[in-house]
Each structure stands twice: as structure tokens, then as C-alpha cells.
ModelCIF file with pLDDT and N, C-alpha, C, O atoms, coordinates in Angstrom:
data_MODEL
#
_entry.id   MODEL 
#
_entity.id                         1 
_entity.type                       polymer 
_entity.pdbx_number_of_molecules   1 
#
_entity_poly.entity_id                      1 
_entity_poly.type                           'polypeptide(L)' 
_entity_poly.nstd_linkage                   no 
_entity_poly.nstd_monomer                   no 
_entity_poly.pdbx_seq_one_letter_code       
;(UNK)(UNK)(UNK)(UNK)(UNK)(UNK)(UNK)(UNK)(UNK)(UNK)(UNK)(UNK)(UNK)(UNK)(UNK)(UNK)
(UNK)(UNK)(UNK)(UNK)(UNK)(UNK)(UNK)(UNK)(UNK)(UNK)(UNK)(UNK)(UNK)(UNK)(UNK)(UNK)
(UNK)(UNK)(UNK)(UNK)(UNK)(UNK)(UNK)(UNK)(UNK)(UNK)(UNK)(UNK)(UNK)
;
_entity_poly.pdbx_seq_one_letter_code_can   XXXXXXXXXXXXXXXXXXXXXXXXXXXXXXXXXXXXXXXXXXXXX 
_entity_poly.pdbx_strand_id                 A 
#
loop_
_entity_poly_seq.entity_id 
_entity_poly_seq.num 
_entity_poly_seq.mon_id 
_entity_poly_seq.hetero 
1 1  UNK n 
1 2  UNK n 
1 3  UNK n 
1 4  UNK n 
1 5  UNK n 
1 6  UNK n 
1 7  UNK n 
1 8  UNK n 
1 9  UNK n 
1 10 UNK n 
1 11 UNK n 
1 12 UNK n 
1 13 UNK n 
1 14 UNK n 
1 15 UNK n 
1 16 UNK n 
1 17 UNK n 
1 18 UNK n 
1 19 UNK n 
1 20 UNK n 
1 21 UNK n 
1 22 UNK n 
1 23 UNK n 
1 24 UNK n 
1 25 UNK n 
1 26 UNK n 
1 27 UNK n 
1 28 UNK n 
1 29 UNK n 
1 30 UNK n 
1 31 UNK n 
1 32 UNK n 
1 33 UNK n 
1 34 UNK n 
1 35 UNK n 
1 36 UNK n 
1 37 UNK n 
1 38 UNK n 
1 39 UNK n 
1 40 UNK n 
1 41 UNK n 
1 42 UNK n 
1 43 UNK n 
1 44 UNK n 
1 45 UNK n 
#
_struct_asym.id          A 
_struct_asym.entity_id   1 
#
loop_
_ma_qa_metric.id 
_ma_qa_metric.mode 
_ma_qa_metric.name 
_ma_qa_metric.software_group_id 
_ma_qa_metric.type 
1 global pLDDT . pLDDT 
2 local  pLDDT . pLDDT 
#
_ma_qa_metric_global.metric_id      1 
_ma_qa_metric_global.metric_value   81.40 
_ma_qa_metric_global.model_id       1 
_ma_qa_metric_global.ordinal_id     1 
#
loop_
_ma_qa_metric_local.label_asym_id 
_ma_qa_metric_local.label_comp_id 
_ma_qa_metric_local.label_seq_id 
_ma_qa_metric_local.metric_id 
_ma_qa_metric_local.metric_value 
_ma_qa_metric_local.model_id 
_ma_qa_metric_local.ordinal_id 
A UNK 1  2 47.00 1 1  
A UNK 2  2 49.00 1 2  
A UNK 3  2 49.00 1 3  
A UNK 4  2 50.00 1 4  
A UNK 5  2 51.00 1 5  
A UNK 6  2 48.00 1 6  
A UNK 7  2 48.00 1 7  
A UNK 8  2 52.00 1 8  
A UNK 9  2 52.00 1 9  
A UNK 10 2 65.00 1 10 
A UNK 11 2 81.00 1 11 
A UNK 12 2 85.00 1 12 
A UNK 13 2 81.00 1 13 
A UNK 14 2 79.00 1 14 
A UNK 15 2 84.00 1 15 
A UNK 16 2 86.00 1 16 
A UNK 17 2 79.00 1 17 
A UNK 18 2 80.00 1 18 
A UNK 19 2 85.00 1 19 
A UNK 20 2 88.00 1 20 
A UNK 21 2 89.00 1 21 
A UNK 22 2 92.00 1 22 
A UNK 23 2 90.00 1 23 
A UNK 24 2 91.00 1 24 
A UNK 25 2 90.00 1 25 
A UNK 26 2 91.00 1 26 
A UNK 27 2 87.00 1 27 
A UNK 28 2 87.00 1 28 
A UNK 29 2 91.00 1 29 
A UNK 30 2 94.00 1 30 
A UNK 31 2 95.00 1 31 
A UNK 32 2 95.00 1 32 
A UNK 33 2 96.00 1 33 
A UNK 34 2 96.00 1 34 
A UNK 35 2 96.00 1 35 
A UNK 36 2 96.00 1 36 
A UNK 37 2 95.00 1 37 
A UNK 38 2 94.00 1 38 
A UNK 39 2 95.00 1 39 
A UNK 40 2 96.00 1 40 
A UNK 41 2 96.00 1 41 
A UNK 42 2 96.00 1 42 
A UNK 43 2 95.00 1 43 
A UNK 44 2 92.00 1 44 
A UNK 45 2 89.00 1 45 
#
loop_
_atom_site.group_PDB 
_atom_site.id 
_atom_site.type_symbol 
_atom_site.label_atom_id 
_atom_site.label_alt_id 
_atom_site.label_comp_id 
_atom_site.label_asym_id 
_atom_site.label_entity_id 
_atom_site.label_seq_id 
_atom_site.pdbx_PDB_ins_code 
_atom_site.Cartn_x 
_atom_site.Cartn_y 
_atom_site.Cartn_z 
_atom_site.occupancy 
_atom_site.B_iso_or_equiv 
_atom_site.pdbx_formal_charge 
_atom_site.auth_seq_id 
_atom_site.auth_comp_id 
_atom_site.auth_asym_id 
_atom_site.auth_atom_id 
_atom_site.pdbx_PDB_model_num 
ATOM 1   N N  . UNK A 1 1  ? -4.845  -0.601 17.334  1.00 47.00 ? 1  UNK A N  1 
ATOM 2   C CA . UNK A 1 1  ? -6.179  -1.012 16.914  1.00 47.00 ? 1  UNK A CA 1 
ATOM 3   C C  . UNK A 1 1  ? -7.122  0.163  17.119  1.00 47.00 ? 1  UNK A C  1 
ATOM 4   O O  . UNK A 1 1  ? -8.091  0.037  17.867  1.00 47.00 ? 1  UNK A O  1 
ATOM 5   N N  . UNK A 1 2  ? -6.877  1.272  16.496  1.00 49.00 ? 2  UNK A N  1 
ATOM 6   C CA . UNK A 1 2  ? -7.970  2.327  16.562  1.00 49.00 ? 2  UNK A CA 1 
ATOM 7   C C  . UNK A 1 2  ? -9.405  2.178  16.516  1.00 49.00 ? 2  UNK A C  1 
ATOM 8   O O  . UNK A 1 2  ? -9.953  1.933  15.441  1.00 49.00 ? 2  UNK A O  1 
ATOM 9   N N  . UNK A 1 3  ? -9.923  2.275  17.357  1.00 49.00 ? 3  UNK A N  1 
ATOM 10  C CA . UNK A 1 3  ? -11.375 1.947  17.058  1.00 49.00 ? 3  UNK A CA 1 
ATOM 11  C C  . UNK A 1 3  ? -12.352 2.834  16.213  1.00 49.00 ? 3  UNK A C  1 
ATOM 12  O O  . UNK A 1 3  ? -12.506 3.958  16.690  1.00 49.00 ? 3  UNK A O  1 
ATOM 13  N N  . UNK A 1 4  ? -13.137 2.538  14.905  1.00 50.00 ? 4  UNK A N  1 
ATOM 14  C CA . UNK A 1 4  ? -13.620 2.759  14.092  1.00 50.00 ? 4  UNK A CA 1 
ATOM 15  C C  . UNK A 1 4  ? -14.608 3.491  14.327  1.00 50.00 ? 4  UNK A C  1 
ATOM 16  O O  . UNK A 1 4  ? -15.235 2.459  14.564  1.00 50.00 ? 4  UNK A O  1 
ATOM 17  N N  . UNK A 1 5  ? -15.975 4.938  14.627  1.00 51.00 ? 5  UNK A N  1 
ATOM 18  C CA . UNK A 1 5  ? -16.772 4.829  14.739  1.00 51.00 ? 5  UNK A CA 1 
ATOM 19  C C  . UNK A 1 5  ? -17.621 5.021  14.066  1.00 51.00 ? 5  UNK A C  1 
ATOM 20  O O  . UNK A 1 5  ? -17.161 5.297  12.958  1.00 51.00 ? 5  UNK A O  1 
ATOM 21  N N  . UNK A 1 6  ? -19.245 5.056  14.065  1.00 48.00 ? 6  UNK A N  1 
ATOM 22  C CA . UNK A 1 6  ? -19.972 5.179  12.854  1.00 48.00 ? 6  UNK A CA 1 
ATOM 23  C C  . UNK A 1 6  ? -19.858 6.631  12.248  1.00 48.00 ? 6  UNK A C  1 
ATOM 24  O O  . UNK A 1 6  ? -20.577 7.439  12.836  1.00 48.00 ? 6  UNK A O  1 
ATOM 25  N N  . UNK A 1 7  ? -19.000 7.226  11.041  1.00 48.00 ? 7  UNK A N  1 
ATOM 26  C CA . UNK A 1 7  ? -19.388 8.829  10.945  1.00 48.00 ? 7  UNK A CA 1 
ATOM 27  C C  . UNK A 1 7  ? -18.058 9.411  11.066  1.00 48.00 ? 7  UNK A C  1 
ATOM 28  O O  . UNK A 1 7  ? -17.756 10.572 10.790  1.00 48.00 ? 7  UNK A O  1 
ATOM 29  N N  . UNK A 1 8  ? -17.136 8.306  11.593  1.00 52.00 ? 8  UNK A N  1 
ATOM 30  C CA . UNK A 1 8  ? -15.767 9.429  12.182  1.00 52.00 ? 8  UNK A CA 1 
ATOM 31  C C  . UNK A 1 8  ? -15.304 8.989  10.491  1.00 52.00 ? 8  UNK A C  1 
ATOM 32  O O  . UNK A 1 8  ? -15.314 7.865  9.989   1.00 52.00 ? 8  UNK A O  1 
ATOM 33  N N  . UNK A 1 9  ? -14.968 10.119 9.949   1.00 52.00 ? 9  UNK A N  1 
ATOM 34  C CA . UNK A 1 9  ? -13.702 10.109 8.846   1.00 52.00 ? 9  UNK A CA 1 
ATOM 35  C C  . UNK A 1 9  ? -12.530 9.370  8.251   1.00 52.00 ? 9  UNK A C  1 
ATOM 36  O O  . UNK A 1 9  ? -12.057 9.303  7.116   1.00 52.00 ? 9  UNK A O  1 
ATOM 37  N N  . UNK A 1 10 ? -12.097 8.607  9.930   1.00 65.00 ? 10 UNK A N  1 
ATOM 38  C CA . UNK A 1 10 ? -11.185 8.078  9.756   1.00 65.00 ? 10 UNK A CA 1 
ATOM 39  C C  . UNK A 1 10 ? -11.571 6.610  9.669   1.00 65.00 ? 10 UNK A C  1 
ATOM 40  O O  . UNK A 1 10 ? -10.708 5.760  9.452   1.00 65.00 ? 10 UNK A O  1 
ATOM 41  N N  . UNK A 1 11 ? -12.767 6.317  9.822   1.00 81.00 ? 11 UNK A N  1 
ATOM 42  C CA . UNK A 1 11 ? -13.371 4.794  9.644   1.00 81.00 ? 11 UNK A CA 1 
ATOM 43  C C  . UNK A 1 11 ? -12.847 4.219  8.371   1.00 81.00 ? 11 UNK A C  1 
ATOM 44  O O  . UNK A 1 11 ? -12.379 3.082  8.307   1.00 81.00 ? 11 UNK A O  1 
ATOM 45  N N  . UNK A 1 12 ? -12.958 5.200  7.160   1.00 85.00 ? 12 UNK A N  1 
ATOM 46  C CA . UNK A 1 12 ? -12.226 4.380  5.990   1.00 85.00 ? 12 UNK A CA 1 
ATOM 47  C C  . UNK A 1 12 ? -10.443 4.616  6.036   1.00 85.00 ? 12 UNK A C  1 
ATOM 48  O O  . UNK A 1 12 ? -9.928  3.776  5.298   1.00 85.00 ? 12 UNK A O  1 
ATOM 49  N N  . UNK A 1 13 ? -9.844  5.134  6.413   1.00 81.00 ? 13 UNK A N  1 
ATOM 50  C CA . UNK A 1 13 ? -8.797  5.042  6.643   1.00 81.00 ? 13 UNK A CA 1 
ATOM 51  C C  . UNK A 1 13 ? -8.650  3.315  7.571   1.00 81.00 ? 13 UNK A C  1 
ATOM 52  O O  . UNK A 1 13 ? -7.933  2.327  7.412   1.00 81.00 ? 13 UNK A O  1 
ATOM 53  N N  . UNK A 1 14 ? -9.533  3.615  8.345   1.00 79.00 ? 14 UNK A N  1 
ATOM 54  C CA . UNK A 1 14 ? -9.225  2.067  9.449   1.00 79.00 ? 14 UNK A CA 1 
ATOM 55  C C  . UNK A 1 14 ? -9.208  1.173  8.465   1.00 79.00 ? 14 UNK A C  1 
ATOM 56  O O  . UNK A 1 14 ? -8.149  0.600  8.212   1.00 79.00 ? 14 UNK A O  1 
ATOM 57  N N  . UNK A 1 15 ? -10.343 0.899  7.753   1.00 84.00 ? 15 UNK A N  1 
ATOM 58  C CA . UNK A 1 15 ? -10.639 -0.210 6.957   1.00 84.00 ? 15 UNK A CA 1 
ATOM 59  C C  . UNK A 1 15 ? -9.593  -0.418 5.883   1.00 84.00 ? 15 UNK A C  1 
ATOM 60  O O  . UNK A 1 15 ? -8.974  -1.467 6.055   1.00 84.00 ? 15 UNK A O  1 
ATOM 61  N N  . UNK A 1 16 ? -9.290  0.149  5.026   1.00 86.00 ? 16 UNK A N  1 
ATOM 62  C CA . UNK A 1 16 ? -7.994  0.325  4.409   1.00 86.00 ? 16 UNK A CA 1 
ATOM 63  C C  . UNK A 1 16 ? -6.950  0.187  4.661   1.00 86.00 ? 16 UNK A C  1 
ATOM 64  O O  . UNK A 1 16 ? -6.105  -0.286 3.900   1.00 86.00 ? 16 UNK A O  1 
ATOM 65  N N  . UNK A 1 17 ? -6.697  0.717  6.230   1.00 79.00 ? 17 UNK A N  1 
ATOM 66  C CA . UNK A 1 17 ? -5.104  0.331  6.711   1.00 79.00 ? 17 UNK A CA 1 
ATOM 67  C C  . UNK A 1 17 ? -5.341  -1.371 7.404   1.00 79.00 ? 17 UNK A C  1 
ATOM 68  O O  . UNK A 1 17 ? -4.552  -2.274 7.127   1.00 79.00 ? 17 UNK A O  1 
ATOM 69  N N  . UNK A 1 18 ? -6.064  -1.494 7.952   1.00 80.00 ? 18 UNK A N  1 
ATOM 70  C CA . UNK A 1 18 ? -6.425  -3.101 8.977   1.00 80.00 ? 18 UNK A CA 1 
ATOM 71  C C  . UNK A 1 18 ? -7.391  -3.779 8.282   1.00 80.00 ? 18 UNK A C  1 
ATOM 72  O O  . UNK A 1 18 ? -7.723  -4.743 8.971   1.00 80.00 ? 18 UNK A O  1 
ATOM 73  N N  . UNK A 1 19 ? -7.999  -3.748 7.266   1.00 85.00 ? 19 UNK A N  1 
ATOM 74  C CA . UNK A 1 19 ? -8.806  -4.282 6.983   1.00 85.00 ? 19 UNK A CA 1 
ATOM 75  C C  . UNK A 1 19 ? -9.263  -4.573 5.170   1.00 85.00 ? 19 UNK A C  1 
ATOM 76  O O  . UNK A 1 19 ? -10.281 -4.754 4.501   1.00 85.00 ? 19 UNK A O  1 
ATOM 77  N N  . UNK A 1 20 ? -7.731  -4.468 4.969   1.00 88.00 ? 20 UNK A N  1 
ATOM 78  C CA . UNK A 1 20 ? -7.835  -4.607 3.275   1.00 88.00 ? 20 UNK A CA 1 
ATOM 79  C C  . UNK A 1 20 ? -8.320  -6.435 2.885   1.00 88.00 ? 20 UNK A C  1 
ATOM 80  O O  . UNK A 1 20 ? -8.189  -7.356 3.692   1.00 88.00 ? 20 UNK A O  1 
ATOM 81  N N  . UNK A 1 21 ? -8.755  -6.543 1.775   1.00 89.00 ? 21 UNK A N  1 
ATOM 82  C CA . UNK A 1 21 ? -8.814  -7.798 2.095   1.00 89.00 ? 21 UNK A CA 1 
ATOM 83  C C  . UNK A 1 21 ? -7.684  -8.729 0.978   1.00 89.00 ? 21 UNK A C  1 
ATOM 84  O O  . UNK A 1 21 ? -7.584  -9.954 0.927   1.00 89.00 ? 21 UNK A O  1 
ATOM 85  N N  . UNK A 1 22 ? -6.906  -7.688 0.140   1.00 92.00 ? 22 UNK A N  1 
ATOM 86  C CA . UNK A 1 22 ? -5.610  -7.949 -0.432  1.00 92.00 ? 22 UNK A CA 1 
ATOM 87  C C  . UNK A 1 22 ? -5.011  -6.942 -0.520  1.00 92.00 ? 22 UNK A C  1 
ATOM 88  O O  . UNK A 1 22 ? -5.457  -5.803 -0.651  1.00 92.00 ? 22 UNK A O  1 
ATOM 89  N N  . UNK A 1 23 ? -3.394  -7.478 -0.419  1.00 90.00 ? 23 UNK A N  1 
ATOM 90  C CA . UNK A 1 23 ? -2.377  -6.482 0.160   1.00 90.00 ? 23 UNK A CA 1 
ATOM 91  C C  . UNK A 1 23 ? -1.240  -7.350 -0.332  1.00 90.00 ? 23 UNK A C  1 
ATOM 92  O O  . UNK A 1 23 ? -1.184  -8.567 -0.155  1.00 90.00 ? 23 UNK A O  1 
ATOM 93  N N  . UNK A 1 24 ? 0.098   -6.263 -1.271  1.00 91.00 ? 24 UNK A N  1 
ATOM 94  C CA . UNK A 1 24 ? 0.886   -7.032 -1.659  1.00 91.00 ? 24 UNK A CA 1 
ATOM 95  C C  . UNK A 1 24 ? 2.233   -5.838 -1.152  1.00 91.00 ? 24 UNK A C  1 
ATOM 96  O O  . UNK A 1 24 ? 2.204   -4.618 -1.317  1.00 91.00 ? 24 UNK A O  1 
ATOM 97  N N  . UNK A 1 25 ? 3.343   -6.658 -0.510  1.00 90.00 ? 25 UNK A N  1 
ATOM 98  C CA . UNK A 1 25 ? 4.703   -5.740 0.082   1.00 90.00 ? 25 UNK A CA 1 
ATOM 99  C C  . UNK A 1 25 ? 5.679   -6.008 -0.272  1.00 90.00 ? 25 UNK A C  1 
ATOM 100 O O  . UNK A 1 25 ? 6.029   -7.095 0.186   1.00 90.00 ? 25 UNK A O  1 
ATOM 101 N N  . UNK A 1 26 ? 6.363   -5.571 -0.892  1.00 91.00 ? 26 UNK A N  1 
ATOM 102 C CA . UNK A 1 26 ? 7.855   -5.409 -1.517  1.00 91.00 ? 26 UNK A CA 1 
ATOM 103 C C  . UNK A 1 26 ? 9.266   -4.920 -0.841  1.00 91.00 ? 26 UNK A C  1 
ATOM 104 O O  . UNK A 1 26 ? 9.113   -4.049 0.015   1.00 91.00 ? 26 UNK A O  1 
ATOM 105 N N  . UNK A 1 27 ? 10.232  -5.218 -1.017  1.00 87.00 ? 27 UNK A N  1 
ATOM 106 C CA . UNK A 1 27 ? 11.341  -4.630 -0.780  1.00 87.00 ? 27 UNK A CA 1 
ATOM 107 C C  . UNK A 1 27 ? 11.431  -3.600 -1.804  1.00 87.00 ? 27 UNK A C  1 
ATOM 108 O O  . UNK A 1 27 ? 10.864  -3.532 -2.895  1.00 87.00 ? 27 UNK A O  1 
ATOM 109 N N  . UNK A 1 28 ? 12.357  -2.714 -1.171  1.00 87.00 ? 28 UNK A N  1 
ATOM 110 C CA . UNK A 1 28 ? 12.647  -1.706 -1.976  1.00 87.00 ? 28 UNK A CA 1 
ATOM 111 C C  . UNK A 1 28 ? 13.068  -1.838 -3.373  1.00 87.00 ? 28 UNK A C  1 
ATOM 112 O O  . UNK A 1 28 ? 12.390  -1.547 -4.358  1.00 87.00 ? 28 UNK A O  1 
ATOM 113 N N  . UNK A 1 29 ? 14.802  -2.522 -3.346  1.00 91.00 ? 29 UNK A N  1 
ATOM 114 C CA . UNK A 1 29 ? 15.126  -2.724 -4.893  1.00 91.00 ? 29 UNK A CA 1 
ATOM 115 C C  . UNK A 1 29 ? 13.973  -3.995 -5.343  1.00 91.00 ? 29 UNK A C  1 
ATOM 116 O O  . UNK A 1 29 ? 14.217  -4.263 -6.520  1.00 91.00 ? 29 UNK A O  1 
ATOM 117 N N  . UNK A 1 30 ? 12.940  -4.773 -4.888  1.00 94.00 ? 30 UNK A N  1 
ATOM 118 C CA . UNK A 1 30 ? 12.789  -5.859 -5.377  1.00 94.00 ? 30 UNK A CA 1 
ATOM 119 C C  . UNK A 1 30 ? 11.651  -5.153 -6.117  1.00 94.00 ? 30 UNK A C  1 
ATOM 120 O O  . UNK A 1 30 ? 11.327  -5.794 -7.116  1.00 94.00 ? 30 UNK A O  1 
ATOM 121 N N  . UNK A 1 31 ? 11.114  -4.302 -5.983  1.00 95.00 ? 31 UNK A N  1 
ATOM 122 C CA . UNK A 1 31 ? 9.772   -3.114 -7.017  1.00 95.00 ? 31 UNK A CA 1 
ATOM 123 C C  . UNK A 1 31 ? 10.783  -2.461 -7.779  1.00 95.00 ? 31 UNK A C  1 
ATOM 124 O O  . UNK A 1 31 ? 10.363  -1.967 -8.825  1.00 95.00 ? 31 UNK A O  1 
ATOM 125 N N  . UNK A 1 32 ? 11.917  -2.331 -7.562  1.00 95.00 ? 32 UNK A N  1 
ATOM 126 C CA . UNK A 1 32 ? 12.694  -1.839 -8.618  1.00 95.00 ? 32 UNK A CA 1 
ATOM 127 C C  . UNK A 1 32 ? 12.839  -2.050 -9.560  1.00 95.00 ? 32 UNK A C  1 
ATOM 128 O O  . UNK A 1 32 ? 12.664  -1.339 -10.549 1.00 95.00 ? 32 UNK A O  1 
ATOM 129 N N  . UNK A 1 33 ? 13.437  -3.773 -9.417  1.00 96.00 ? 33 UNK A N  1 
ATOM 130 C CA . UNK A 1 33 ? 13.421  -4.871 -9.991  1.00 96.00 ? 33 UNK A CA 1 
ATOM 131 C C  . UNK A 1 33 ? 12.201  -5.203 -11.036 1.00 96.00 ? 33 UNK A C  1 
ATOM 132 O O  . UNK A 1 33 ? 12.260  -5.972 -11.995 1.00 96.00 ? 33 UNK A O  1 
ATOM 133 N N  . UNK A 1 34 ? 11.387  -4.637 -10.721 1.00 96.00 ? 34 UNK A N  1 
ATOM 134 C CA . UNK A 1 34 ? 10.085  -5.414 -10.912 1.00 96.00 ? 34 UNK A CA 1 
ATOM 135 C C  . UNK A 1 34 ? 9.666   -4.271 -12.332 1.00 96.00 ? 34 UNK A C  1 
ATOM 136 O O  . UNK A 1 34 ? 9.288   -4.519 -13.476 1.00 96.00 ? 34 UNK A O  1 
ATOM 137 N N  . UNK A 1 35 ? 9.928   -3.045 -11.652 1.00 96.00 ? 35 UNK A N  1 
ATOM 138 C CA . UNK A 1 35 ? 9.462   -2.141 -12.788 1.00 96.00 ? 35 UNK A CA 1 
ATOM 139 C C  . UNK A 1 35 ? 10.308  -1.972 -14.308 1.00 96.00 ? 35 UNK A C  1 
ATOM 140 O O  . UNK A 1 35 ? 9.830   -1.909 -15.441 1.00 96.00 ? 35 UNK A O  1 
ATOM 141 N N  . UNK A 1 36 ? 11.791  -1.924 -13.849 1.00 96.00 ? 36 UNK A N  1 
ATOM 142 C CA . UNK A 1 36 ? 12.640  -2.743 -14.659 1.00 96.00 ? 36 UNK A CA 1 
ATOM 143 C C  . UNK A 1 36 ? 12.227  -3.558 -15.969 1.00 96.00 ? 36 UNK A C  1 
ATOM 144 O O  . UNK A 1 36 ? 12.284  -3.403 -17.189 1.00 96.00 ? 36 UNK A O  1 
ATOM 145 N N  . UNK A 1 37 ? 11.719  -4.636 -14.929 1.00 95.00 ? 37 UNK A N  1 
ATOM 146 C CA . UNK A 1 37 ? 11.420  -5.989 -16.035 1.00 95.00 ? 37 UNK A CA 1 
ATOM 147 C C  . UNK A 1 37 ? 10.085  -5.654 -16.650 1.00 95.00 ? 37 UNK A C  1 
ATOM 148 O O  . UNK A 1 37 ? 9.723   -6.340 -17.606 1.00 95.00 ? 37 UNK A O  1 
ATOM 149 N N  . UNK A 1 38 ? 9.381   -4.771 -16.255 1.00 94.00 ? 38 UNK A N  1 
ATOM 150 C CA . UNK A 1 38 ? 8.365   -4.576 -17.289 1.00 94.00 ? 38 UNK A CA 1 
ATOM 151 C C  . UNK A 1 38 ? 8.551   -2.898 -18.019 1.00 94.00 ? 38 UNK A C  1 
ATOM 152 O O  . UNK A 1 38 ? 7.841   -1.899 -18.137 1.00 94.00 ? 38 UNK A O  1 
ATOM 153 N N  . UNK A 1 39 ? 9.866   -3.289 -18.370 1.00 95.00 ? 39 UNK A N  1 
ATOM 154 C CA . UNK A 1 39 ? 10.066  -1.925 -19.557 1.00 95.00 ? 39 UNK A CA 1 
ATOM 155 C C  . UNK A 1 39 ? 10.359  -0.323 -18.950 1.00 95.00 ? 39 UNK A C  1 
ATOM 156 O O  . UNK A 1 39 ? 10.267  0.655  -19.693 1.00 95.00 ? 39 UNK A O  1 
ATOM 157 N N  . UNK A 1 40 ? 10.644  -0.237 -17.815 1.00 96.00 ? 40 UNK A N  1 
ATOM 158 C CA . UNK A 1 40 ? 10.544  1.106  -17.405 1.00 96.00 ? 40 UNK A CA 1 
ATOM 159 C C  . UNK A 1 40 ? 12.096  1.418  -16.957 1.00 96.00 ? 40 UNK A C  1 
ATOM 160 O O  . UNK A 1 40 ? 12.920  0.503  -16.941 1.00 96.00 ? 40 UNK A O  1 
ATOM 161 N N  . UNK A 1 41 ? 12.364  2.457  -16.678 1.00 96.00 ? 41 UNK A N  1 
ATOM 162 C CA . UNK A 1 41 ? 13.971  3.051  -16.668 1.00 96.00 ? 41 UNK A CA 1 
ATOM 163 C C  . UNK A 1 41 ? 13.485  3.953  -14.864 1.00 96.00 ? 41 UNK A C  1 
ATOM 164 O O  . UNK A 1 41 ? 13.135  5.116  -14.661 1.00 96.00 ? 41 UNK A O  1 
ATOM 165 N N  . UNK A 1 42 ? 13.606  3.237  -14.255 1.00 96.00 ? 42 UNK A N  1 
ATOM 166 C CA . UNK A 1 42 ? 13.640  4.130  -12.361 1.00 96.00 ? 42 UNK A CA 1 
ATOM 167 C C  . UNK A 1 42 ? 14.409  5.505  -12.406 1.00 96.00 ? 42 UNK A C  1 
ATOM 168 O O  . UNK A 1 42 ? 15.624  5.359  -12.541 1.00 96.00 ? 42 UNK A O  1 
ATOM 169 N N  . UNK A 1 43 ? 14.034  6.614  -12.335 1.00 95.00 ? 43 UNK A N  1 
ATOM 170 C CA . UNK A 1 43 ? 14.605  7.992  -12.213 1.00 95.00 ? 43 UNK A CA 1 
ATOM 171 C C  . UNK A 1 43 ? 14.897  8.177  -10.181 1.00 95.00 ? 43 UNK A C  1 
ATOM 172 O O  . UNK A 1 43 ? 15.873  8.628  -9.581  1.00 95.00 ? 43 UNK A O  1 
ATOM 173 N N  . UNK A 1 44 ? 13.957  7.768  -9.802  1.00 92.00 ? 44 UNK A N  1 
ATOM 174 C CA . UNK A 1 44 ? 14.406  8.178  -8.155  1.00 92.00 ? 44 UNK A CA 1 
ATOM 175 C C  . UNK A 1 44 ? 13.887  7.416  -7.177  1.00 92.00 ? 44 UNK A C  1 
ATOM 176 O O  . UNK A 1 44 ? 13.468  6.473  -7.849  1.00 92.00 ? 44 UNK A O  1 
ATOM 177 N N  . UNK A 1 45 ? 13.676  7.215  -6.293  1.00 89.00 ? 45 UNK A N  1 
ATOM 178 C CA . UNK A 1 45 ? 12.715  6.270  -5.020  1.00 89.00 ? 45 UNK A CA 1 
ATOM 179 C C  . UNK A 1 45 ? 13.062  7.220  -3.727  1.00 89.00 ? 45 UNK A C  1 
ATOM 180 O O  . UNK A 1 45 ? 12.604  6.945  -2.618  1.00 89.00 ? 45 UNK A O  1 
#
């Protein structure tokens, strides 16, 4: 829980990493999967 301060740089990093207010996580092959089905050919991961 890094604490945020007013001015430090990393305040938007905080907010972004802890404080998104949507956030979506995948398995590896399952974004694979995913890119796949909407038309694309995966070269590497």
C-alpha cells in the first residue's frame, strides 16, 4: 500500500495500479483465444 503524496510522480502510478475503477484479467491462452476469435493470427506472447 504505497502511500501516495501530493506532487510525488508516482501518485498516478498509485492510482492506476490500486485504484482503477475497471480492470479486466485474463489467462494467458484465454486472450489468445480471444484475439483469435476476433480475426487476428498471434505471432508471439
Amino acid at each position: 500500500k504505497r502511500k501516495a503524496k501530493d506532487g510525488d510522480t508516482n501518485q498516478a502510478r498509485f492510482m492506476d495500479t490500486f485504484k482503477h475503477p475497471y480492470e479486466t484479467f485474463y489467462g494467458q491462452r484465454e486472450f489468445k483465444r480471444y484475439l483469435e476469435q476476433n480475426g487476428f493470427k498471434v505471432l508471439r506472447t
